[in-house]
N, C-alpha and C. Protein backbone atom coordinates (compact mmCIF):
# COMPACT_ATOMS: atom_id res chain seq x y z
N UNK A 1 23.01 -2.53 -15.56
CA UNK A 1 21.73 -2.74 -14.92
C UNK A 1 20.66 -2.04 -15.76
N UNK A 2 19.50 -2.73 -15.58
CA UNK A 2 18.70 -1.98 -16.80
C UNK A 2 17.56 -1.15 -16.24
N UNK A 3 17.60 -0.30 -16.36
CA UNK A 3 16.64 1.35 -16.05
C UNK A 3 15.08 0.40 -15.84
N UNK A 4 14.73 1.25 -14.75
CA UNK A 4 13.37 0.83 -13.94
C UNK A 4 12.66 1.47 -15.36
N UNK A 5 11.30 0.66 -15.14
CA UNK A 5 10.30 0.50 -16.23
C UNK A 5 8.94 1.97 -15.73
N UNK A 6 9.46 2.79 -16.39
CA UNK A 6 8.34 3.58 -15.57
C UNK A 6 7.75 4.04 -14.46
N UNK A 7 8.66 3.73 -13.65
CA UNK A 7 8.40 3.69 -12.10
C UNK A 7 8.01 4.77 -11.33
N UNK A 8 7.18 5.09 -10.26
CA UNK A 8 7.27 6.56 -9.42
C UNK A 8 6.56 6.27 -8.73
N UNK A 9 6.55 6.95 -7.45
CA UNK A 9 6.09 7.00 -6.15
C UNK A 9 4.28 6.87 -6.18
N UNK A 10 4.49 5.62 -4.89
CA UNK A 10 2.92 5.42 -4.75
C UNK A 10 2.69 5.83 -3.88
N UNK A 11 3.01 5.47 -2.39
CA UNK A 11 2.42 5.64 -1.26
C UNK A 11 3.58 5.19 -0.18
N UNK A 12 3.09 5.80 1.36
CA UNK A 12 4.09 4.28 2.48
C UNK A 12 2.97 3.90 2.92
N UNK A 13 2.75 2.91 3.16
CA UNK A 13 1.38 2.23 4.53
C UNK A 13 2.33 2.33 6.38
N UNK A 14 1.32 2.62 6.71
CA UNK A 14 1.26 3.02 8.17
C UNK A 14 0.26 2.08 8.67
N UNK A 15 1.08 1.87 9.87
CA UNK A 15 0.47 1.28 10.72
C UNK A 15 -0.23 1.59 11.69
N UNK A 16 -1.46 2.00 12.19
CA UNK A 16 -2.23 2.95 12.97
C UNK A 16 -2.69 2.14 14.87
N UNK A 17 -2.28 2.05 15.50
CA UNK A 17 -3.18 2.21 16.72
C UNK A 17 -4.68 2.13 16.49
N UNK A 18 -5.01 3.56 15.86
CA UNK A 18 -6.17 3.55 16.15
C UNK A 18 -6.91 4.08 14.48
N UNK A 19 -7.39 3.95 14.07
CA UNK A 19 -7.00 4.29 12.16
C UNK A 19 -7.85 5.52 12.41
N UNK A 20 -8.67 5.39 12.95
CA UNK A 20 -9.72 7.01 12.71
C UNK A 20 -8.80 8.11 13.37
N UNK A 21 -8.26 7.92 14.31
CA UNK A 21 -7.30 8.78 14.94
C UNK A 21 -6.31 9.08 14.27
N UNK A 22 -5.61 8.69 13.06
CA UNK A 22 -4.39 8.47 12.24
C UNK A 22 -5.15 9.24 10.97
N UNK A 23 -6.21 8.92 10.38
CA UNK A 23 -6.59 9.75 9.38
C UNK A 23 -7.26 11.12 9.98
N UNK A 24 -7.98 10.94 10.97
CA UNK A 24 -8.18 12.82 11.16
C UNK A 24 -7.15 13.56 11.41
N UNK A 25 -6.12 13.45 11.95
CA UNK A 25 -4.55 13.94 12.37
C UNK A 25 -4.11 14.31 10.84
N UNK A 26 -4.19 13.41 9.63
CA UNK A 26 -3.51 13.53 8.51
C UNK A 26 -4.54 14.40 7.63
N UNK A 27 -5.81 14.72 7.82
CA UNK A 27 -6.56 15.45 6.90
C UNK A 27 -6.89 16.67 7.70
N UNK A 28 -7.10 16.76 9.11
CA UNK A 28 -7.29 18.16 9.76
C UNK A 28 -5.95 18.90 9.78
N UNK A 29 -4.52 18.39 9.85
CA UNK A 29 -3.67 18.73 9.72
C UNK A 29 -2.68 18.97 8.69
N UNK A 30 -2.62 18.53 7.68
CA UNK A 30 -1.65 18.02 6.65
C UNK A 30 -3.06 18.00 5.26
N UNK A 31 -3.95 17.92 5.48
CA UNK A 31 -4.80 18.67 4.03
C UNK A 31 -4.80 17.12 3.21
N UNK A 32 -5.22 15.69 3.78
CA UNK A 32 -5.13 14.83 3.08
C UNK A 32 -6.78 14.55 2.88
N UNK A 33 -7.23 13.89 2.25
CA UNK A 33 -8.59 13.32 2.31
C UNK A 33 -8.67 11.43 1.92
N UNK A 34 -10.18 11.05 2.20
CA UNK A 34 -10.06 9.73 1.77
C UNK A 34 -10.19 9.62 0.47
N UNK A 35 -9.04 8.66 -0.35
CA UNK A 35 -8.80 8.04 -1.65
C UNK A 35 -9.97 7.32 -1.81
N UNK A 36 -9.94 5.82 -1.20
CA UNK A 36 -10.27 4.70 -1.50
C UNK A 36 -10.42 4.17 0.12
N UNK A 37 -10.97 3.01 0.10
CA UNK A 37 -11.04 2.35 1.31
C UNK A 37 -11.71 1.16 0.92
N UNK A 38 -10.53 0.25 1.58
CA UNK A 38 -10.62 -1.47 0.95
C UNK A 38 -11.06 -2.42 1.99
N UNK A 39 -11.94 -2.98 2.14
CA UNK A 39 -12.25 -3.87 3.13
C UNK A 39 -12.27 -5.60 2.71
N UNK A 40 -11.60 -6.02 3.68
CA UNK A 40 -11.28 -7.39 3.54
C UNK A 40 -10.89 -8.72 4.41
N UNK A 41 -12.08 -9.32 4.85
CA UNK A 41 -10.48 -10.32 5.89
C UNK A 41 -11.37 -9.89 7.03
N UNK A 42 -12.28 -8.85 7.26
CA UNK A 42 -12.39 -8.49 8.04
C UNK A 42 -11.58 -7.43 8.97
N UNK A 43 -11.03 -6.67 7.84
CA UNK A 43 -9.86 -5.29 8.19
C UNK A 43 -10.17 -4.39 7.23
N UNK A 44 -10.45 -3.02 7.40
CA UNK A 44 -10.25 -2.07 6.68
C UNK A 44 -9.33 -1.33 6.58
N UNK A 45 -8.44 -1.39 5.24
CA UNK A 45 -7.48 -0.38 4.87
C UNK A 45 -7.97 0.98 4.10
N UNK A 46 -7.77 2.45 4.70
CA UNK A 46 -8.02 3.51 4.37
C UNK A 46 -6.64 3.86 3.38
N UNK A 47 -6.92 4.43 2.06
CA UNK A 47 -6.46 5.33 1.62
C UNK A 47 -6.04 6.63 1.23
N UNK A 48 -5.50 7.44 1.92
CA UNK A 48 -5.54 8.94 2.08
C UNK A 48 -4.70 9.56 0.72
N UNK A 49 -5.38 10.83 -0.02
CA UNK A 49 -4.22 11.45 -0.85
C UNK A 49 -4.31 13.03 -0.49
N UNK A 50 -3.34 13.98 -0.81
CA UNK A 50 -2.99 14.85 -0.90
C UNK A 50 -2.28 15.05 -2.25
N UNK A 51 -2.71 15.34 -3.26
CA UNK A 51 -1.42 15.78 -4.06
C UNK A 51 -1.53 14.18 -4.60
N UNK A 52 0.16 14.32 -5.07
CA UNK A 52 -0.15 12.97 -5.80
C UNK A 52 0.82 12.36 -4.70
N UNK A 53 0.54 12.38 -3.59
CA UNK A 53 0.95 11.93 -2.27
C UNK A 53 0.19 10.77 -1.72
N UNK A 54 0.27 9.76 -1.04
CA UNK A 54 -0.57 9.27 -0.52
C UNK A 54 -0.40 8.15 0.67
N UNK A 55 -1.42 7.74 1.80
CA UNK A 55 -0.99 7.06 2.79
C UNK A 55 -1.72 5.84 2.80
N UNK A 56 -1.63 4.74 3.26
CA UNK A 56 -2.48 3.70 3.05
C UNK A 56 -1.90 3.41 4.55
N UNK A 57 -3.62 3.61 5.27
CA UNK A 57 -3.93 3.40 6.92
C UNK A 57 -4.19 2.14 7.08
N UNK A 58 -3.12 1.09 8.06
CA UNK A 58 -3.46 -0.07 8.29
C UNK A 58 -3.70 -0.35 9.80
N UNK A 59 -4.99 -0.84 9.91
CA UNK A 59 -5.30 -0.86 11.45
C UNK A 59 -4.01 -2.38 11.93
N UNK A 60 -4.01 -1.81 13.68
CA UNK A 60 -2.64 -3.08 14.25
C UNK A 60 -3.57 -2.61 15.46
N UNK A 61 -3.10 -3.82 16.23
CA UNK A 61 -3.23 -3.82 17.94
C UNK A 61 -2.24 -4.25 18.23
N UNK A 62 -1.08 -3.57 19.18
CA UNK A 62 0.21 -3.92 19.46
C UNK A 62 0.38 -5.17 20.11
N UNK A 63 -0.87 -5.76 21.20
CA UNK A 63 -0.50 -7.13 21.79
C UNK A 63 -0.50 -8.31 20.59
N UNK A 64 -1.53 -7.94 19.69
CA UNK A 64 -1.64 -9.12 18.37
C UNK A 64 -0.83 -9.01 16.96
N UNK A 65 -0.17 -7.89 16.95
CA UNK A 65 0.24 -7.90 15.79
C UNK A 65 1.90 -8.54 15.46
N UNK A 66 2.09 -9.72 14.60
CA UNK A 66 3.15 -11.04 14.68
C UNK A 66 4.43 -9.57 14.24
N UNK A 67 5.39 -10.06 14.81
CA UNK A 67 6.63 -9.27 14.36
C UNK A 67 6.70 -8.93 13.17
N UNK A 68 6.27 -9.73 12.01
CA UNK A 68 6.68 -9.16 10.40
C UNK A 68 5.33 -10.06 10.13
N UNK A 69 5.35 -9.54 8.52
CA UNK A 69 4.49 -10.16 7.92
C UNK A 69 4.93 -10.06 5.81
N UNK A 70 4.92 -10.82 5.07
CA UNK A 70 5.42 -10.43 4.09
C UNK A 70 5.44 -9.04 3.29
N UNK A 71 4.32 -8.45 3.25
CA UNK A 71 4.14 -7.27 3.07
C UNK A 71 4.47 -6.07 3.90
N UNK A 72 5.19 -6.46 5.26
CA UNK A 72 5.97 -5.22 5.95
C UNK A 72 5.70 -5.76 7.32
N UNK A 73 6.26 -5.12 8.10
CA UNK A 73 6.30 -5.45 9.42
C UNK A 73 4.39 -4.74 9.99
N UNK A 74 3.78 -5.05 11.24
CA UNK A 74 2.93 -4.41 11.59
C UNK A 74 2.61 -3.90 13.01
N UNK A 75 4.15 -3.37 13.45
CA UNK A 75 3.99 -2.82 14.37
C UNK A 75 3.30 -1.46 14.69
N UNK A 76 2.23 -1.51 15.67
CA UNK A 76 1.61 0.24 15.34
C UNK A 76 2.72 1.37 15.42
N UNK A 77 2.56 1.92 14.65
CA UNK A 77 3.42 3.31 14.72
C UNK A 77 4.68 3.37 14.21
N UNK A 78 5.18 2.50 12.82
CA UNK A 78 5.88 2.18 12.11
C UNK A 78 5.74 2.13 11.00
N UNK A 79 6.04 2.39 10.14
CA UNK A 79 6.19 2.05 8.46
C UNK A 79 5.86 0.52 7.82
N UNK A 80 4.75 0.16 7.12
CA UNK A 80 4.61 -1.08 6.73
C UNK A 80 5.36 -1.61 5.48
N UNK A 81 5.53 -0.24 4.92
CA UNK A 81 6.46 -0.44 3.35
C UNK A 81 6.14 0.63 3.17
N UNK A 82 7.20 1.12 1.81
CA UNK A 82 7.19 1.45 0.99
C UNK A 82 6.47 0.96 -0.22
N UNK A 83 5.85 2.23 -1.38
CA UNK A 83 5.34 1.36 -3.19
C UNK A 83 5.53 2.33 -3.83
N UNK A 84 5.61 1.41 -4.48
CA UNK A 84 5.94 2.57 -6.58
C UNK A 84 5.09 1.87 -7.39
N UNK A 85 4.39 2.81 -8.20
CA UNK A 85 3.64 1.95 -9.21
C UNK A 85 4.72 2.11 -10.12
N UNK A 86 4.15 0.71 -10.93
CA UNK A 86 4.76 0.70 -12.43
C UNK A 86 3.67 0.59 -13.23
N UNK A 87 3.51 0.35 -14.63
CA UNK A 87 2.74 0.32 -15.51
C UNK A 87 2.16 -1.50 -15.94
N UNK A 88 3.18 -2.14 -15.30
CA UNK A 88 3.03 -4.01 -15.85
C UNK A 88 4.13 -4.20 -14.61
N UNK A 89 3.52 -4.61 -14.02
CA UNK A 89 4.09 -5.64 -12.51
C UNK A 89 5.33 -6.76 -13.22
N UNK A 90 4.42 -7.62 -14.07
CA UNK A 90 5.48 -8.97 -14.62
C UNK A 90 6.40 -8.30 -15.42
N UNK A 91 6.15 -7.31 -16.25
CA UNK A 91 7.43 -6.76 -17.30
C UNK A 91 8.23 -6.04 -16.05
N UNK A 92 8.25 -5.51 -14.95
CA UNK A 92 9.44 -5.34 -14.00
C UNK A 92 9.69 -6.54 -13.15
N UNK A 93 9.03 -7.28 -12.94
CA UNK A 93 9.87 -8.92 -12.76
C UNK A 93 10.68 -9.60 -13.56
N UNK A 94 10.01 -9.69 -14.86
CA UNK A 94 10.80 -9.88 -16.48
C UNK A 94 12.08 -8.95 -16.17
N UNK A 95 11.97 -8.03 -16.34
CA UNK A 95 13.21 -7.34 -16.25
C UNK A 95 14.33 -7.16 -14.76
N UNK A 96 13.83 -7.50 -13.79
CA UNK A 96 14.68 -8.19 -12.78
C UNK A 96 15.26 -9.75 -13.09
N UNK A 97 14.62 -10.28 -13.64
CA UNK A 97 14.79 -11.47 -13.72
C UNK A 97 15.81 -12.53 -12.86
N UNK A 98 14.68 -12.27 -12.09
CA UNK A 98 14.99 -13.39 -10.60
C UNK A 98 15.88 -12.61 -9.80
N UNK A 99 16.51 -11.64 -10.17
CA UNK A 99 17.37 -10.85 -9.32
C UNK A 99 16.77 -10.26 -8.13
N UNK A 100 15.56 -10.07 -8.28
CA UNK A 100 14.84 -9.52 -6.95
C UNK A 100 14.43 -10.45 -5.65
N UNK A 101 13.94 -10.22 -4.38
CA UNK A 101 14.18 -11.20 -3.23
C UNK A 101 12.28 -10.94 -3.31
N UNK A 102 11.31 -11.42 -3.81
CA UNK A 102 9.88 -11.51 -3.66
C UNK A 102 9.49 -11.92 -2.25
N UNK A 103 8.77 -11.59 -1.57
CA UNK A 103 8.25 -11.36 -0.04
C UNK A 103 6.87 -11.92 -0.53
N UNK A 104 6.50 -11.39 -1.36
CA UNK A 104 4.92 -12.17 -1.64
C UNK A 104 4.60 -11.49 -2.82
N UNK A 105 3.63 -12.45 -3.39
CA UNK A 105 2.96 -12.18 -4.58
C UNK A 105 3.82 -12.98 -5.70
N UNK A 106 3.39 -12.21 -6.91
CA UNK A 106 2.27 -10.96 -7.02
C UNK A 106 0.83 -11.43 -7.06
N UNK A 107 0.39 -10.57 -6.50
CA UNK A 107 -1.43 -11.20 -6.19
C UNK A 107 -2.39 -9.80 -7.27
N UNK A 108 -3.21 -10.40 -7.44
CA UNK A 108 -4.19 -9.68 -7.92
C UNK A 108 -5.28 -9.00 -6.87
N UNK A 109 -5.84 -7.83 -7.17
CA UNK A 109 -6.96 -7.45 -6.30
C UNK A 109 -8.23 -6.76 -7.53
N UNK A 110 -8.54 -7.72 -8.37
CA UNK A 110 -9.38 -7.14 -9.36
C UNK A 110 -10.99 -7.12 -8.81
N UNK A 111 -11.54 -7.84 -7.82
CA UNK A 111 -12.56 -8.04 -6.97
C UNK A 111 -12.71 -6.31 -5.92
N UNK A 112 -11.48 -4.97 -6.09
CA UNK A 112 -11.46 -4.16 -5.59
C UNK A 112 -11.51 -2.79 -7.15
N UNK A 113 -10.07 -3.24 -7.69
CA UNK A 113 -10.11 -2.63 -9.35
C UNK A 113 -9.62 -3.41 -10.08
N UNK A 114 -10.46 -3.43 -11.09
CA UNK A 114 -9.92 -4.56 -12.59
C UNK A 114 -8.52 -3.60 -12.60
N UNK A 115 -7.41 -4.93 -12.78
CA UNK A 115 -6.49 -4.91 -13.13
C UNK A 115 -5.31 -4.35 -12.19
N UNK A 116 -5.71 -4.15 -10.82
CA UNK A 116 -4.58 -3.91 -9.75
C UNK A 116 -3.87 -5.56 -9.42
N UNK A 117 -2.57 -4.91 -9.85
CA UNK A 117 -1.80 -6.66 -9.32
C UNK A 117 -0.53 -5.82 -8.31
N UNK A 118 -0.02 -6.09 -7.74
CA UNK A 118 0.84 -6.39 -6.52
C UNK A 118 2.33 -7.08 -6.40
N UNK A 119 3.32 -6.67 -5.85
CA UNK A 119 4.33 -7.29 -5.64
C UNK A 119 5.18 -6.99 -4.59
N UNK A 120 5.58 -7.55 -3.27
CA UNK A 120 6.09 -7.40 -2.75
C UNK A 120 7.56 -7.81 -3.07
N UNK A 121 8.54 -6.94 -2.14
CA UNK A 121 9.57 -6.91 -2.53
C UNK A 121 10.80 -6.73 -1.56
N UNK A 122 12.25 -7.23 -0.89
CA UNK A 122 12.41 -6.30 0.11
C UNK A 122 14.07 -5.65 -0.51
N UNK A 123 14.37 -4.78 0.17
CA UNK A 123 15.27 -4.10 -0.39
C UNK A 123 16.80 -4.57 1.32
N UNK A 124 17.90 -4.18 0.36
CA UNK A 124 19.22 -5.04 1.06
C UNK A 124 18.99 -5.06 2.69
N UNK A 125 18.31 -4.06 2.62
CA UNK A 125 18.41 -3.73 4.84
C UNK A 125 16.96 -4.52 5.38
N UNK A 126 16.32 -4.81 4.00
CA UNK A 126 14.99 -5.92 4.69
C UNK A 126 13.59 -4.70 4.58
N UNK A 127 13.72 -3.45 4.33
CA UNK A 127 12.41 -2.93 3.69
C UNK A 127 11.72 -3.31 3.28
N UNK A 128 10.52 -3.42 3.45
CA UNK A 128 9.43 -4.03 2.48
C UNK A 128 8.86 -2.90 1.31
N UNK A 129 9.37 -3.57 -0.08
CA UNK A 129 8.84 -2.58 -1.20
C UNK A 129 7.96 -2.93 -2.05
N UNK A 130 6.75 -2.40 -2.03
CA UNK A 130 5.81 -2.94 -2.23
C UNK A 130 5.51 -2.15 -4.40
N UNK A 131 5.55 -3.43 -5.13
CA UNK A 131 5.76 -2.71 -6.59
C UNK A 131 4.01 -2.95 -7.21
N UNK A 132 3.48 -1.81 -7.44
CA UNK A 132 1.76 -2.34 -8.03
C UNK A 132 1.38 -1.96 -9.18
N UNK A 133 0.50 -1.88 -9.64
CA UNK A 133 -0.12 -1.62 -11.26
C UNK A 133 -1.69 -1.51 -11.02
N UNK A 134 -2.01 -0.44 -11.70
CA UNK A 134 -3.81 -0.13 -11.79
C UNK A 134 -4.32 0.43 -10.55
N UNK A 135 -3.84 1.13 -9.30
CA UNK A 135 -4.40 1.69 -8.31
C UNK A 135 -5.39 3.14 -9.15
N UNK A 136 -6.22 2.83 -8.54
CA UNK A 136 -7.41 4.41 -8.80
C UNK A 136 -8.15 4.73 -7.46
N UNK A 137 -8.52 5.96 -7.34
CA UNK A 137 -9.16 6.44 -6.30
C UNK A 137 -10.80 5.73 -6.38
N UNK A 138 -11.33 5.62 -5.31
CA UNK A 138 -12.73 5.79 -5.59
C UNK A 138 -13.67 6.83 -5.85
N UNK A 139 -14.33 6.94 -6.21
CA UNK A 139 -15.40 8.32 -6.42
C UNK A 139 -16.41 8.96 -5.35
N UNK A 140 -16.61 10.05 -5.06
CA UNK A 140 -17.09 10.62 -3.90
C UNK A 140 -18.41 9.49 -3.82
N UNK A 141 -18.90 9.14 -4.54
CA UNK A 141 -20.32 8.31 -3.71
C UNK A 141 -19.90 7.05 -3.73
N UNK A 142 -18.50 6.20 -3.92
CA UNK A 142 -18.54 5.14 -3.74
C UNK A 142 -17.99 5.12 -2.39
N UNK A 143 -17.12 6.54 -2.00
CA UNK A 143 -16.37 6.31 -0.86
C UNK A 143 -17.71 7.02 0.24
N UNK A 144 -18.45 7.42 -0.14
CA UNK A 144 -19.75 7.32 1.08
C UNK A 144 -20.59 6.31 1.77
N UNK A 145 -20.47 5.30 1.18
CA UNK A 145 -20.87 3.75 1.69
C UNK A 145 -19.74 3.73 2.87
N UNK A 146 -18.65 4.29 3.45
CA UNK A 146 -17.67 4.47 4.64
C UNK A 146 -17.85 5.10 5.58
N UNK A 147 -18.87 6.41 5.51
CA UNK A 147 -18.55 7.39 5.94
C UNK A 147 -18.97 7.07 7.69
């Protein structure tokens, strides 16, 4: 089997109830702050880091949210996935080569950062593992347009 391409820990996404309630709990308590924060679709996903730790807050409402969704299940108060960045998304597809079970993607989000691409993924028990390239924080005055 041939050795992962650079690989290491990105983040898990969470699924929040209530997202402002989920990030003050994680920064008054646990010392995280806001990364990034992506809006889209008409949903905002918060990014929290600590360290080279990090959480990606996904708002759910338990009566609407469908049992799964390719990118992870979205039940509130559950794990949406797991991610690892790599350095080139397609050169660790290339190097799976077809061996992997793709859930979705890979999609691009360069309309957020040039050059973030995406890959979902699920692992034997049905995890959703989410594989990406090019994530960066935003900068204190871009993430003030949130506040």
């Amino acid at each position: 089997m041939p050795s992962p391409l650079n690989i290491r820990w990105s983040h898990v996404g969470l699924n929040c109830r209530n997202q402002k309630e989920t990030e003050d709990f994680y920064t008054r308590w646990l010392g995280f702050h806001r990364a990034r924060v992506v809006e889209a679709d008409g949903s905002r996903v918060v990014f929290l880091r600590h360290g080279d730790i990090y959480l990606e807050l996904f708002p759910t409402n338990a009566a609407s949210a469908p049992p799964s969704e390719a990118d992870g299940p979205q039940n509130p108060g559950t794990p949406r996935h797991l991610a690892f960045q790599v350095e080139d998304v397609d050169a660790f597809l290339a190097q799976a080569d077809g061996a992997l079970p793709v859930s979705l993607g890979p999609l691009t989000f360069d309309e957020f950062i040039p050059g973030w691409k995406t890959v979902w993924i699920t692992d034997p028990d049905g995890v959703v593992v989410e594989i990406s390239q090019g994530y960066s924080d935003q900068t204190s005055e871009e993430l003030a347009r949130f506040a």
